[in-house]
N, C-alpha and C. Protein backbone atom coordinates (compact mmCIF):
# COMPACT_ATOMS: atom_id res chain seq x y z
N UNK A 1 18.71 -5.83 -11.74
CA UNK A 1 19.21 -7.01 -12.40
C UNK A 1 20.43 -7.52 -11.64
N UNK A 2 20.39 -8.49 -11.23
CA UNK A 2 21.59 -9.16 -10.64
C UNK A 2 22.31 -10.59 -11.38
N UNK A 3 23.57 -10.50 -11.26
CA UNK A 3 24.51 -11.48 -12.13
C UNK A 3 25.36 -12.01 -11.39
N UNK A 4 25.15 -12.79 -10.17
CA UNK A 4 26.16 -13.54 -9.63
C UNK A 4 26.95 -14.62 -10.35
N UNK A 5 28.15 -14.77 -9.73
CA UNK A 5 29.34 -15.60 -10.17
C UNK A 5 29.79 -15.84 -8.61
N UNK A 6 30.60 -16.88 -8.24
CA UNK A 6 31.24 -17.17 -7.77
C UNK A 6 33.18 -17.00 -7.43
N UNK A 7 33.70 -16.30 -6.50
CA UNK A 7 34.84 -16.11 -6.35
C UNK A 7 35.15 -16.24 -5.13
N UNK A 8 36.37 -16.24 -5.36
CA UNK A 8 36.69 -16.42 -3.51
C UNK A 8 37.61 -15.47 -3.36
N UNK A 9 37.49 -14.59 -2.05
CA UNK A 9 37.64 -13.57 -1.48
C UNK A 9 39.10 -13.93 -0.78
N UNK A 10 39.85 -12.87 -0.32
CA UNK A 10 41.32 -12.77 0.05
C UNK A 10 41.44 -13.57 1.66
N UNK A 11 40.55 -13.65 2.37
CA UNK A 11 40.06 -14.27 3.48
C UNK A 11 39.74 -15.86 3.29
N UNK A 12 39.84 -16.13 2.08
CA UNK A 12 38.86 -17.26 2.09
C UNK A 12 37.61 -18.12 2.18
N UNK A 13 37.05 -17.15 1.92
CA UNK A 13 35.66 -17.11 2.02
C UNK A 13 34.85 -17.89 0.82
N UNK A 14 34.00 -17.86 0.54
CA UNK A 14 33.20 -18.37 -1.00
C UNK A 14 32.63 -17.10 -0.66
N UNK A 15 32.82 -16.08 -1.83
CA UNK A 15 31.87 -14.79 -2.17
C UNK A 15 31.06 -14.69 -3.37
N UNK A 16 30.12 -13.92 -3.85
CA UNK A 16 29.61 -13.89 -4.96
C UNK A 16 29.68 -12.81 -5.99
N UNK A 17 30.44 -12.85 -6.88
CA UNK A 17 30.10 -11.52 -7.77
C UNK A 17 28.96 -11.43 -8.10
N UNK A 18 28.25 -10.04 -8.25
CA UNK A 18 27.03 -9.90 -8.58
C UNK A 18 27.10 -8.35 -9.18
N UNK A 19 26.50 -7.89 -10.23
CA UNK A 19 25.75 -7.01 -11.09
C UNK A 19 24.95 -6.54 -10.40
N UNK A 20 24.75 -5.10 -9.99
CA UNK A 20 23.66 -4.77 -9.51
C UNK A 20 23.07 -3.61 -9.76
N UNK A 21 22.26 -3.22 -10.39
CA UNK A 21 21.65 -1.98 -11.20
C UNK A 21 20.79 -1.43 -9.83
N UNK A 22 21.38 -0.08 -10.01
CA UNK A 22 20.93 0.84 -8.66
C UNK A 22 20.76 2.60 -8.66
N UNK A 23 19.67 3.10 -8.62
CA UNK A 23 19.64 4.69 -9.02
C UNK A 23 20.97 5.54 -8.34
N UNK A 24 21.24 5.69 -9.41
CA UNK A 24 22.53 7.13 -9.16
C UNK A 24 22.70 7.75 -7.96
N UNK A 25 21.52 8.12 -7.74
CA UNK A 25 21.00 8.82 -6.16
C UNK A 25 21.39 8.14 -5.04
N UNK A 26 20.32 7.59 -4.95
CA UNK A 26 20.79 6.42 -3.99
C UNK A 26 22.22 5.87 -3.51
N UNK A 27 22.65 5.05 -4.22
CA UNK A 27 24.34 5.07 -4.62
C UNK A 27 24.86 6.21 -3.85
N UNK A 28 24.73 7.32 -4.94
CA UNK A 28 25.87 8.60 -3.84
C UNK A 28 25.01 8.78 -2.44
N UNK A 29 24.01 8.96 -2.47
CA UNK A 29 23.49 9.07 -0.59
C UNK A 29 24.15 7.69 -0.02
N UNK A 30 24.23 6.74 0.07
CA UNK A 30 24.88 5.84 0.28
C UNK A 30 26.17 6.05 0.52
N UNK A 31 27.04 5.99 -0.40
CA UNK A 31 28.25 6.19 -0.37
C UNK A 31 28.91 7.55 0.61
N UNK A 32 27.71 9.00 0.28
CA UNK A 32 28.18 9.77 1.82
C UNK A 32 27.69 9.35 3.06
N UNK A 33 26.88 8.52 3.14
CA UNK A 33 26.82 8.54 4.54
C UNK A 33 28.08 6.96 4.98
N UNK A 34 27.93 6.38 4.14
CA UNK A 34 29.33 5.25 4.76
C UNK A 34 30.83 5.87 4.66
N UNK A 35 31.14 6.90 4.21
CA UNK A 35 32.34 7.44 3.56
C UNK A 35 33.27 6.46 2.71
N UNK A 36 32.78 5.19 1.99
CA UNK A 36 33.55 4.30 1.60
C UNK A 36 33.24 4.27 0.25
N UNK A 37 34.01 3.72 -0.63
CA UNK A 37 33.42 2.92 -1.89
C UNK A 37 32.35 1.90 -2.40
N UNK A 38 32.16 1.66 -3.00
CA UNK A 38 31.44 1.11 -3.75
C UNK A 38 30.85 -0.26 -3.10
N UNK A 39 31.32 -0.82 -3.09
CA UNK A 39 31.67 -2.45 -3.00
C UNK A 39 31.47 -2.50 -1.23
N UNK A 40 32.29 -1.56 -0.75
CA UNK A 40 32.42 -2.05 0.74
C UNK A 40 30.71 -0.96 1.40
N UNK A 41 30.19 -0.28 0.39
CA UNK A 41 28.51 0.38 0.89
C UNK A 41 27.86 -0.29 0.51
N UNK A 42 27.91 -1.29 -0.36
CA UNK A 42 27.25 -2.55 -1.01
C UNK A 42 27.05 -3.30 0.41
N UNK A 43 28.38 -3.56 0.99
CA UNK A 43 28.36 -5.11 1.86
C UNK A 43 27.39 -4.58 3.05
N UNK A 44 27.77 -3.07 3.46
CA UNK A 44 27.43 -2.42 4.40
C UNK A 44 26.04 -2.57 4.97
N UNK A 45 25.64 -2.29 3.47
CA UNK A 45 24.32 -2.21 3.75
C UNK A 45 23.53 -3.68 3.98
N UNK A 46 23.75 -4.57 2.95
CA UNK A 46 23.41 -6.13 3.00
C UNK A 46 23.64 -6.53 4.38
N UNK A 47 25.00 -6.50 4.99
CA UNK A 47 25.21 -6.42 6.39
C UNK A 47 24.28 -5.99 7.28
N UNK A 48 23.56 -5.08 7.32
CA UNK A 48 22.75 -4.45 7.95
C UNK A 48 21.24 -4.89 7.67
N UNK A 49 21.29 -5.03 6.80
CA UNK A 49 19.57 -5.52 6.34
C UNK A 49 19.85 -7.35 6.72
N UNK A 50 20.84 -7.99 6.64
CA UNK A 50 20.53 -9.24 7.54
C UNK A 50 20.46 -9.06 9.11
N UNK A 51 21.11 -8.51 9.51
CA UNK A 51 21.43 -7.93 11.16
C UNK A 51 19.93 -7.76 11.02
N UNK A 52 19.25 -6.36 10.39
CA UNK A 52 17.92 -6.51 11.06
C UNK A 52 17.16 -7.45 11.77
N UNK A 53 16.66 -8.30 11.00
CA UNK A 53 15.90 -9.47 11.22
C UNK A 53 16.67 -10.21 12.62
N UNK A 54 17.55 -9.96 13.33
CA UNK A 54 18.02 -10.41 14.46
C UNK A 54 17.73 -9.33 15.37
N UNK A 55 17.81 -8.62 15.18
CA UNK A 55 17.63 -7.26 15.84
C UNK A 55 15.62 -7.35 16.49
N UNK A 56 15.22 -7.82 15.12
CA UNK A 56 13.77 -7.60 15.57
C UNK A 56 13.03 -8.54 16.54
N UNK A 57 13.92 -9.97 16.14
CA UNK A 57 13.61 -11.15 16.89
C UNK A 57 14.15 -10.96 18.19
N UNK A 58 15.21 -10.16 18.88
CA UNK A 58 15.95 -9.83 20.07
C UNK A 58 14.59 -8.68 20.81
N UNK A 59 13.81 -7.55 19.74
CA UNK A 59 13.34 -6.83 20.37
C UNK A 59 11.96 -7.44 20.35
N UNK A 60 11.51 -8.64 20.09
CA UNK A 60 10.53 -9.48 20.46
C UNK A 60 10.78 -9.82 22.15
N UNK A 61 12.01 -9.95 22.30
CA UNK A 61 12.04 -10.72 24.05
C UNK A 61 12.20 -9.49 25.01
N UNK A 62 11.99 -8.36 24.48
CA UNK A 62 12.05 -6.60 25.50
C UNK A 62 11.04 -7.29 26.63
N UNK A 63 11.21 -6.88 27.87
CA UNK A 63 10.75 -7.32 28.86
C UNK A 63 10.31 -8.60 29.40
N UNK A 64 10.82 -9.60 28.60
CA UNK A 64 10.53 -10.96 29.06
C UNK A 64 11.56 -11.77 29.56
N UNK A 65 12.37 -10.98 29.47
CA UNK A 65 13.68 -11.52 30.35
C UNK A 65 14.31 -11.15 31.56
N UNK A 66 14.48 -12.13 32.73
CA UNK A 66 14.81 -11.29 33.82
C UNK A 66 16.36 -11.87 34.01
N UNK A 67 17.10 -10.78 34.38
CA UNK A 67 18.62 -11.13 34.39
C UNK A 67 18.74 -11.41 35.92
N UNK A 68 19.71 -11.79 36.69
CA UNK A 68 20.07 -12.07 38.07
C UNK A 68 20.76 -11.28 38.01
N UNK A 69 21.40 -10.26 37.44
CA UNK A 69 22.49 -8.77 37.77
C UNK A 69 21.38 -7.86 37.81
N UNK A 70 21.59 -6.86 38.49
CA UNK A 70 21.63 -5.62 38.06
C UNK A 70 22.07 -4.73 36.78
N UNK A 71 21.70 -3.64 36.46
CA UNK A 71 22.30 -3.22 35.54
C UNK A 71 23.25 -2.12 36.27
N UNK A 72 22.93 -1.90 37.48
CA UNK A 72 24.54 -1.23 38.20
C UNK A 72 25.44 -2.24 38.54
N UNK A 73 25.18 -3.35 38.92
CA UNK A 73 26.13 -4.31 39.22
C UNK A 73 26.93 -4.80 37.75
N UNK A 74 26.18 -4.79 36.66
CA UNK A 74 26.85 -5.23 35.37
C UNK A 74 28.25 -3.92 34.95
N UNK A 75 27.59 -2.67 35.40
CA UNK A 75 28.48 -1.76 35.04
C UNK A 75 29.56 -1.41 36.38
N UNK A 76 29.61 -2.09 37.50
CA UNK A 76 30.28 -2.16 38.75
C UNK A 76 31.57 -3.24 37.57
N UNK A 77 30.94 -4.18 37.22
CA UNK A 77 32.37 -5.54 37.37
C UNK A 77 33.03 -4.82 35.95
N UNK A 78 32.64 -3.81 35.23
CA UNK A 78 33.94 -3.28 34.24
C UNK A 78 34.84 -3.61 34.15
């Protein structure tokens, strides 16, 4: 069940409060593997599940791109 509201965040942002009903379990596996609270394993994860979808469209172009460096020359200009 989700209950968004509207607030704005210390940054300035437009954020959304939201309600979010989530198994106990989950939650704490969550929370140990981010070592954080609540709220910031919330963003973590949302963070990450949008990133995917860029991630997959990037590993759509695996070998169809040819660079003019090297990849020793990229790690030469450090």
């Amino acid at each position: 069940m989700l209950v968004p509201t509207m607030v704005e965040s210390s940054c300035m942002e437009s954020a959304r409060k939201i309600t979010v009903e989530v198994p106990a379990a989950l939650l704490e596996k969550a929370q140990r593997a981010s070592g954080r609270g609540i709220t910031q394993t919330v963003r973590n994860g949302l963070e990450l599940l949008a990133a995917s979808q860029a991630y997959e469209r990037m590993r759509q172009f695996r070998g169809k791109i040819r660079f003019s460096r090297t990849a020793a020359a990229l790690k030469d200009d450090r």
